[in-house]
Every structure is written in structure tokens, then in C-alpha cells.
C-alpha atoms as a PDB file:
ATOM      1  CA  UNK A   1      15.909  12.363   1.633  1.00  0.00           C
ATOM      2  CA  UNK A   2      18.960  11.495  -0.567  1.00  0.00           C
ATOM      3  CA  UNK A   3      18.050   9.332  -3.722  1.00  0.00           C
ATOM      4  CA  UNK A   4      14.512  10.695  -4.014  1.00  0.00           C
ATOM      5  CA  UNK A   5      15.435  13.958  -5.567  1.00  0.00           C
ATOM      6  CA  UNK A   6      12.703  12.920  -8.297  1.00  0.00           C
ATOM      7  CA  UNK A   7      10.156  13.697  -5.610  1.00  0.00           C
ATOM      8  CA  UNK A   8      10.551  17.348  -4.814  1.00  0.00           C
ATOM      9  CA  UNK A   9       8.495  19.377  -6.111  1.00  0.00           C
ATOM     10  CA  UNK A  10       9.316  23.508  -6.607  1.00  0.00           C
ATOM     11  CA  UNK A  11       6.561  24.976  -5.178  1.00  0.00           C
ATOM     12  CA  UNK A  12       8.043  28.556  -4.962  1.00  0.00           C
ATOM     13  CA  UNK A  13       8.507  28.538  -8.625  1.00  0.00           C
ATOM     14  CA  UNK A  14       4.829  27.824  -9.624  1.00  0.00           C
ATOM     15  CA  UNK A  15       1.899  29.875 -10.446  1.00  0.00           C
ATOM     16  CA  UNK A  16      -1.174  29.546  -8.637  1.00  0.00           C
ATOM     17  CA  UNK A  17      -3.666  27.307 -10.285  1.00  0.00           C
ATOM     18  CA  UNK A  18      -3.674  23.103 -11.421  1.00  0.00           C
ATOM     19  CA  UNK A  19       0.002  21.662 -11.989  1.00  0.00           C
ATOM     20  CA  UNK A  20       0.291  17.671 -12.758  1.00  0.00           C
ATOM     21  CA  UNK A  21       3.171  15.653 -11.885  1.00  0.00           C
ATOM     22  CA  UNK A  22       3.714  11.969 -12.511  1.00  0.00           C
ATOM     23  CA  UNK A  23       6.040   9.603 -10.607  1.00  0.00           C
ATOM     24  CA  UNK A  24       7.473   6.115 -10.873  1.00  0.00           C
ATOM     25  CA  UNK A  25       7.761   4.069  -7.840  1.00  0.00           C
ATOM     26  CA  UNK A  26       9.343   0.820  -7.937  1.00  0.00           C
ATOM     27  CA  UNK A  27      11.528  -1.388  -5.501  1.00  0.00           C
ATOM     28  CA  UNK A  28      14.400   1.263  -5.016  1.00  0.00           C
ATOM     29  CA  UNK A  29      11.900   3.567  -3.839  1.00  0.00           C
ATOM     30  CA  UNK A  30      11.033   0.964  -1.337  1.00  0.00           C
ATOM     31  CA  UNK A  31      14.668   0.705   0.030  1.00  0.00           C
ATOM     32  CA  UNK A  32      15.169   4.226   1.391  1.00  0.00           C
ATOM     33  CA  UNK A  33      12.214   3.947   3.988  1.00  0.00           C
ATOM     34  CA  UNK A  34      13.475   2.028   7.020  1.00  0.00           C
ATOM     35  CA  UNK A  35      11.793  -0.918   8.152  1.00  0.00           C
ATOM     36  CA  UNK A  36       9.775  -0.733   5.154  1.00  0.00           C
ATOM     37  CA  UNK A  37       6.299  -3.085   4.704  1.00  0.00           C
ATOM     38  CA  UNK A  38       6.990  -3.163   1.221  1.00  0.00           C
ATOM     39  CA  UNK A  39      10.010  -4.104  -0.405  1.00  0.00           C
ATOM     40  CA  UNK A  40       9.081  -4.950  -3.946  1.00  0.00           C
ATOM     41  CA  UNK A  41       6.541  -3.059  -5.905  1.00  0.00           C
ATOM     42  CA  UNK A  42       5.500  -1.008  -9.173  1.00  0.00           C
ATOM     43  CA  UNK A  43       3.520   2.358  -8.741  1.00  0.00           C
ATOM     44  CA  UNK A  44       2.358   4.936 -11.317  1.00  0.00           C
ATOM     45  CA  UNK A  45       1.624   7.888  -9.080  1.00  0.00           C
ATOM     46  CA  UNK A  46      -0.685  11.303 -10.478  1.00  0.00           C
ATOM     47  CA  UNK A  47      -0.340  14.280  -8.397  1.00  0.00           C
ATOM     48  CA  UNK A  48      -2.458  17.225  -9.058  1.00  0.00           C
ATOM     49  CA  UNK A  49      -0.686  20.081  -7.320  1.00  0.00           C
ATOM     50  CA  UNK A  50      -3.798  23.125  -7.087  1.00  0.00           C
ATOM     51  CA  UNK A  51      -1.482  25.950  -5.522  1.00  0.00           C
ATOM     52  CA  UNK A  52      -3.499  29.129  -4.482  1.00  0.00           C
ATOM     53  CA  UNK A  53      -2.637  32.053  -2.599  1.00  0.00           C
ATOM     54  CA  UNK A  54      -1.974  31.025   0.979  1.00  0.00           C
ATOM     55  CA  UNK A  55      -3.123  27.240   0.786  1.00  0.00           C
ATOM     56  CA  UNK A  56      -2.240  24.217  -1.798  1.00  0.00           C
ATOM     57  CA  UNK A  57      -3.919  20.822  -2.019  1.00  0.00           C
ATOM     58  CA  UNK A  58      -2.240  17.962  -3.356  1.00  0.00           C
ATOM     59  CA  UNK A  59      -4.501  15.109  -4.916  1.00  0.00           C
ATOM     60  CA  UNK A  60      -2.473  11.751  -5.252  1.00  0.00           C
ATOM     61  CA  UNK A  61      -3.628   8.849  -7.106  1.00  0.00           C
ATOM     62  CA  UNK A  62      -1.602   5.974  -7.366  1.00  0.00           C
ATOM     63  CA  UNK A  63      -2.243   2.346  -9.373  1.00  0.00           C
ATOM     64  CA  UNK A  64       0.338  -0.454  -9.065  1.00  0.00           C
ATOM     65  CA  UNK A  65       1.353  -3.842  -7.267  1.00  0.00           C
ATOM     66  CA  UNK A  66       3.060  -5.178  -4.221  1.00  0.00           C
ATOM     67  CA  UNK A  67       4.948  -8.587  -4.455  1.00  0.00           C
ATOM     68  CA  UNK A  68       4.868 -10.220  -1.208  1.00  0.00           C
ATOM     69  CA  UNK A  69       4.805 -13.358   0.684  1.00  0.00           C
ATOM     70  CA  UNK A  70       1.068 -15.071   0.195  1.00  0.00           C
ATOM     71  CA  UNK A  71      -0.422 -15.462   3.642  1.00  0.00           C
ATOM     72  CA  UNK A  72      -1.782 -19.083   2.856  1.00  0.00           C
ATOM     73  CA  UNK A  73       0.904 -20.219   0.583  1.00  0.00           C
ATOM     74  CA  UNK A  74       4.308 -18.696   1.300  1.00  0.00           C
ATOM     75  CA  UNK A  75       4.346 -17.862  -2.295  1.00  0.00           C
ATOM     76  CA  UNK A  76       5.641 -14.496  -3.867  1.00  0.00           C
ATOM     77  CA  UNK A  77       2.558 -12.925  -5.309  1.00  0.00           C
ATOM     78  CA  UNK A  78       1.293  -9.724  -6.447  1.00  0.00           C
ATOM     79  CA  UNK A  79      -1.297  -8.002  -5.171  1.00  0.00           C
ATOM     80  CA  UNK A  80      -3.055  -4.888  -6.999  1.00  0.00           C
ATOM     81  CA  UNK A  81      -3.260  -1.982  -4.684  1.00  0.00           C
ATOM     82  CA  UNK A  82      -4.520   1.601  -5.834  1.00  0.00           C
ATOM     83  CA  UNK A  83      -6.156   4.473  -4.548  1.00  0.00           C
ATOM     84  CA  UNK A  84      -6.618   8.169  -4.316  1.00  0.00           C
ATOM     85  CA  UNK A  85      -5.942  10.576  -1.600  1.00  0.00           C
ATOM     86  CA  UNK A  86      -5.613  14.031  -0.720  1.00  0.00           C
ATOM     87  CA  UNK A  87      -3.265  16.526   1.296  1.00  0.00           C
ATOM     88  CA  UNK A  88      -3.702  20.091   2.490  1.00  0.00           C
ATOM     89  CA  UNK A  89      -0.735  22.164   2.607  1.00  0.00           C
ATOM     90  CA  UNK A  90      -1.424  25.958   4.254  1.00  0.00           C
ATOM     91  CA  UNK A  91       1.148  28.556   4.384  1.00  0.00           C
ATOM     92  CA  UNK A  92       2.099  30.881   6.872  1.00  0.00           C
ATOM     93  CA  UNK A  93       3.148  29.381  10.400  1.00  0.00           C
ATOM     94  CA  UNK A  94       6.132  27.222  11.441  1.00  0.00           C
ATOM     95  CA  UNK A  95       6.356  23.397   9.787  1.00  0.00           C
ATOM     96  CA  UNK A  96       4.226  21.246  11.663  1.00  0.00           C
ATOM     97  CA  UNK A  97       1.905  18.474  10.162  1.00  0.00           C
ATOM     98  CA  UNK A  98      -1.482  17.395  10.954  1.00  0.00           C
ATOM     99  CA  UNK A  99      -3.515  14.385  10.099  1.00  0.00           C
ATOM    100  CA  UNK A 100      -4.125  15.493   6.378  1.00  0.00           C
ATOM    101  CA  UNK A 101      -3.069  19.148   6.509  1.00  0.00           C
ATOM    102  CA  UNK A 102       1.167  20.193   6.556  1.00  0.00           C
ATOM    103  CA  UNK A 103       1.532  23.716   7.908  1.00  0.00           C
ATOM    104  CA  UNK A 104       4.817  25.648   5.789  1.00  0.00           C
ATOM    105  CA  UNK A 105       6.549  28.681   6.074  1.00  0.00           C
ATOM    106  CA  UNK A 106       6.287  31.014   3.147  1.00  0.00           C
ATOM    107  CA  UNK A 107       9.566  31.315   2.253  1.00  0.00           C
ATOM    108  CA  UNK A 108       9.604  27.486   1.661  1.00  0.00           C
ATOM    109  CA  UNK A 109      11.213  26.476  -1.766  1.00  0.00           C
ATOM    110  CA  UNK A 110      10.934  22.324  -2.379  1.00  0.00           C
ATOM    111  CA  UNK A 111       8.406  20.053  -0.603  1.00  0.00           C
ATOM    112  CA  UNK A 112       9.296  16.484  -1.074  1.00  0.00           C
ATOM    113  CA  UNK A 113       6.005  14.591  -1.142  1.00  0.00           C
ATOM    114  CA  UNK A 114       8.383  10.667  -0.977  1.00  0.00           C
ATOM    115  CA  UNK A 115       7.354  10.253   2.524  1.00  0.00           C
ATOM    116  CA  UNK A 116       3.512  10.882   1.758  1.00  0.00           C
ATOM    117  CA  UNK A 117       3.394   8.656  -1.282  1.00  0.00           C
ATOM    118  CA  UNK A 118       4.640   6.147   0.906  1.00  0.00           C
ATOM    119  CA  UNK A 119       2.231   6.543   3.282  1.00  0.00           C
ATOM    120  CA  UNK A 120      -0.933   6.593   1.077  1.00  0.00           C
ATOM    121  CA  UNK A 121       0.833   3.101  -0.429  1.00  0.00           C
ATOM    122  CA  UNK A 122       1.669   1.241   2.919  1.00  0.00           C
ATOM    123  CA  UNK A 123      -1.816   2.446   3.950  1.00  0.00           C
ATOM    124  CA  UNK A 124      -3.666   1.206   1.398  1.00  0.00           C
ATOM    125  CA  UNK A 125      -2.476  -2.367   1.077  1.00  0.00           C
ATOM    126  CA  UNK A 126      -4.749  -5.461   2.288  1.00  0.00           C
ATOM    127  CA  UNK A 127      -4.020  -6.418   5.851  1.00  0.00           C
ATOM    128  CA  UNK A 128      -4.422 -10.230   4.400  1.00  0.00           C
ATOM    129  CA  UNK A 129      -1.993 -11.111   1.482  1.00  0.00           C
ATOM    130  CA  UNK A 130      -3.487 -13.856  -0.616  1.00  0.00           C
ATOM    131  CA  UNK A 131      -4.556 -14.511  -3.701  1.00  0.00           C
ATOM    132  CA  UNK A 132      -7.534 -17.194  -4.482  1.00  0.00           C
ATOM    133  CA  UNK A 133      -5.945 -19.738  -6.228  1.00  0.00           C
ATOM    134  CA  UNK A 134      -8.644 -21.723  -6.134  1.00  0.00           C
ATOM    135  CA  UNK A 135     -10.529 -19.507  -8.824  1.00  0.00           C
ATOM    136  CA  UNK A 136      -7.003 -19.713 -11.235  1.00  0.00           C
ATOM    137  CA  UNK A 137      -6.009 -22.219 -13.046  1.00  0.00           C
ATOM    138  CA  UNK A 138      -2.764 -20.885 -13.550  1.00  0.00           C
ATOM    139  CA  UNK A 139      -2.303 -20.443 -10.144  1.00  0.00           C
ATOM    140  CA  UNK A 140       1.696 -20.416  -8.585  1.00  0.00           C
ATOM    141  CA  UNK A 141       0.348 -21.631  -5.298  1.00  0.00           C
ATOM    142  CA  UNK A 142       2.161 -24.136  -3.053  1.00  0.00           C
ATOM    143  CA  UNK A 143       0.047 -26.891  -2.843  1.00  0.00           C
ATOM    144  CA  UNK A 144       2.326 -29.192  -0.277  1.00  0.00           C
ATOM    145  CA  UNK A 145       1.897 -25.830   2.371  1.00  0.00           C
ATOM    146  CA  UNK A 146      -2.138 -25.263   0.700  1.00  0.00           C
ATOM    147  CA  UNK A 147      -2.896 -29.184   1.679  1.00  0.00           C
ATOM    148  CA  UNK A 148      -2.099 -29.101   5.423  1.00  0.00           C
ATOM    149  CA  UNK A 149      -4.687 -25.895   5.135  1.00  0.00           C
ATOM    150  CA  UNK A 150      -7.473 -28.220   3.755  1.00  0.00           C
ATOM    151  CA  UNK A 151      -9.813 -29.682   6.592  1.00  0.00           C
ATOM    152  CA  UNK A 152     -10.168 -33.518   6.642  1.00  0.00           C
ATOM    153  CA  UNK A 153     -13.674 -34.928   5.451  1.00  0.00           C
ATOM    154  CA  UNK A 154     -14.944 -35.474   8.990  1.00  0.00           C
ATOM    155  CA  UNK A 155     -18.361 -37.086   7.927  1.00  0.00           C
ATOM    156  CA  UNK A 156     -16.939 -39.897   6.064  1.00  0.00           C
ATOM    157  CA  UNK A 157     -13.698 -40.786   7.884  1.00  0.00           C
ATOM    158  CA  UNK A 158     -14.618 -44.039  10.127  1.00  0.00           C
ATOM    159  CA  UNK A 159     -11.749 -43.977  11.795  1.00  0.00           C
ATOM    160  CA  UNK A 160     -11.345 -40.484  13.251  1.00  0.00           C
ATOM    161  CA  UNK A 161     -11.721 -39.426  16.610  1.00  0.00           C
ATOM    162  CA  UNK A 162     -14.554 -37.325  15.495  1.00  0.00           C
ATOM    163  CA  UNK A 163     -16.526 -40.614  14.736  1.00  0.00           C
ATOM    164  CA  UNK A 164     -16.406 -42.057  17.928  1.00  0.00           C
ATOM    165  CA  UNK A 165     -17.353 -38.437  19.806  1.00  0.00           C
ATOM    166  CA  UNK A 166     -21.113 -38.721  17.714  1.00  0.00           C
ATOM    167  CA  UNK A 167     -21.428 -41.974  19.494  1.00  0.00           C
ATOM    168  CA  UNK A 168     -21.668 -40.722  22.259  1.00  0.00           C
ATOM    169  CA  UNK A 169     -24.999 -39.987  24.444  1.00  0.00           C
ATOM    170  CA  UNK A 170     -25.678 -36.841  26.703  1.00  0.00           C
ATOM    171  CA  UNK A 171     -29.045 -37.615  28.066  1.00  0.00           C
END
């Protein structure tokens, strides 16, 4: 993947036991995955890289923020997203990849572990953007889109439709 060079990691050249990487993600990350979920964003992504003889497992944990649309609003927000997952990498057969474990050739040099720390991001954000701007008072909500969200008071409005359906007798 050209442009995320930073992401490759030389696993030929290291010794077996714990190595520790840390990455950057932001917004030009983003851009090289096609048809992307996120677009704008700020990442600080561990990796803990245990290699051992014929197996490796990768431990990711990632902290950061995705600035979207607001689901209620329209509003650009950010929304904290974090979280910590893990990857089995086994040597030996032909590259194939699993749910959670990636099957490499020995004589493998680089892995490029982009596309999984993409992954573990776009899976981990909330499937409903919003942020309670009720409970801010600095809130950057847009209240002309927020008050056609608000229900009408239905109890005290004498001249809704509502009031005349209560008048009304089923027995």
C-alpha cells in the first residue's frame, strides 16, 4: 500500500520475544482506504509485536477520535473511539487469512498491519453518531435542525388534533 510505508513492520529482522511499535493515524491515513467510513480522525495506536518460533501475536490498542456528521444535528463532532484487539499470525503455509489468525510463509520479510488498524478502527466506532448536547452547555449543536426533533406538548395544546381524538368515546 503506497503512502503507508510507516506501517510495515520487519518481522524477519526481529528476535523472538516482546517488540513495541507506536503509530500515528490521522486523516491522510484515512484517504488511502477506498470508500472509507472515516475520513477525519486522530489515533495513537500501541502494537505489541510477541514473535516466537513459528507463531506471532500482535496486540493493538488504539485511543483517538472520529469527526463526523452528528446523527441528530448535522453537526461535525467528535466522537472518542478506543479499544484493544488482538491478531494471530502463524508461519508456515501459503498467505491466507482467517477471522483473527493470518497464515505467512516463512520466508516473509515486511507485514504491513495499515489494513488491520483500519479494521479494528472502523469496527469499533458507534453505529449512532451523536453527542448529548443536552448535558453541555457548550454544546455546537444545531438547534434550528434539534427543534423539529423536539415533540410538541400534546397534553396542553387545545388546539391539536390530538385533543379532539381524547374526546372521543369507544364504548
Amino acid at each position: 500500500m503506497k503512502g503507508l510505508e510507516a506501517f510495515v513492520l520487519p518481522i524477519s529482522g526481529l528476535l523472538d520475544g516482546a517488540h513495541y511499535f507506536l503509530f500515528q493515524v490521522d486523516d491522510r491515513f484515512f484517504s488511502h482506504f477506498e470508500k472509507s467510513l472515516i475520513t477525519a480522525g486522530a489515533f495513537e495506536v500501541k502494537l505489541e509485536f510477541d514473535k516466537r518460533p513459528d507463531l506471532a501475536i500482535l496486540h493493538f490498542d488504539f485511543q483517538g477520535h472520529i469527526t463526523v456528521n452528528c446523527d441528530r444535528c448535522l453537526e461535525l463532532i467528535q466522537i472518542p473511539v478506543s479499544g484493544r484487539n488482538e491478531l494471530l499470525i502463524k508461519f508456515g503455509r501459503q498467505a491466507e487469512e482467517e477471522e483473527e489468525i493470518i497464515y505467512l510463509p516463512w520466508k516473509v520479510e515486511n507485514l504491513n498491519v495499515a489494513k488491520y488498524i483500519y479494521e479494528f478502527i472502523t469496527l469499533a466506532m458507534p453505529l449512532i453518531k451523536k453527542y448529548d448536547c443536552e448535558m453541555d452547555p457548550h454544546a455546537h449543536c444545531n438547534e434550528e435542525v434539534l427543534k423539529y426533533l423536539r415533540l410538541p406538548d400534546i397534553e396542553n395544546d387545545k388546539d391539536s388534533v390530538w385533543s379532539d381524538l381524547k374526546k372521543l368515546n369507544f364504548k
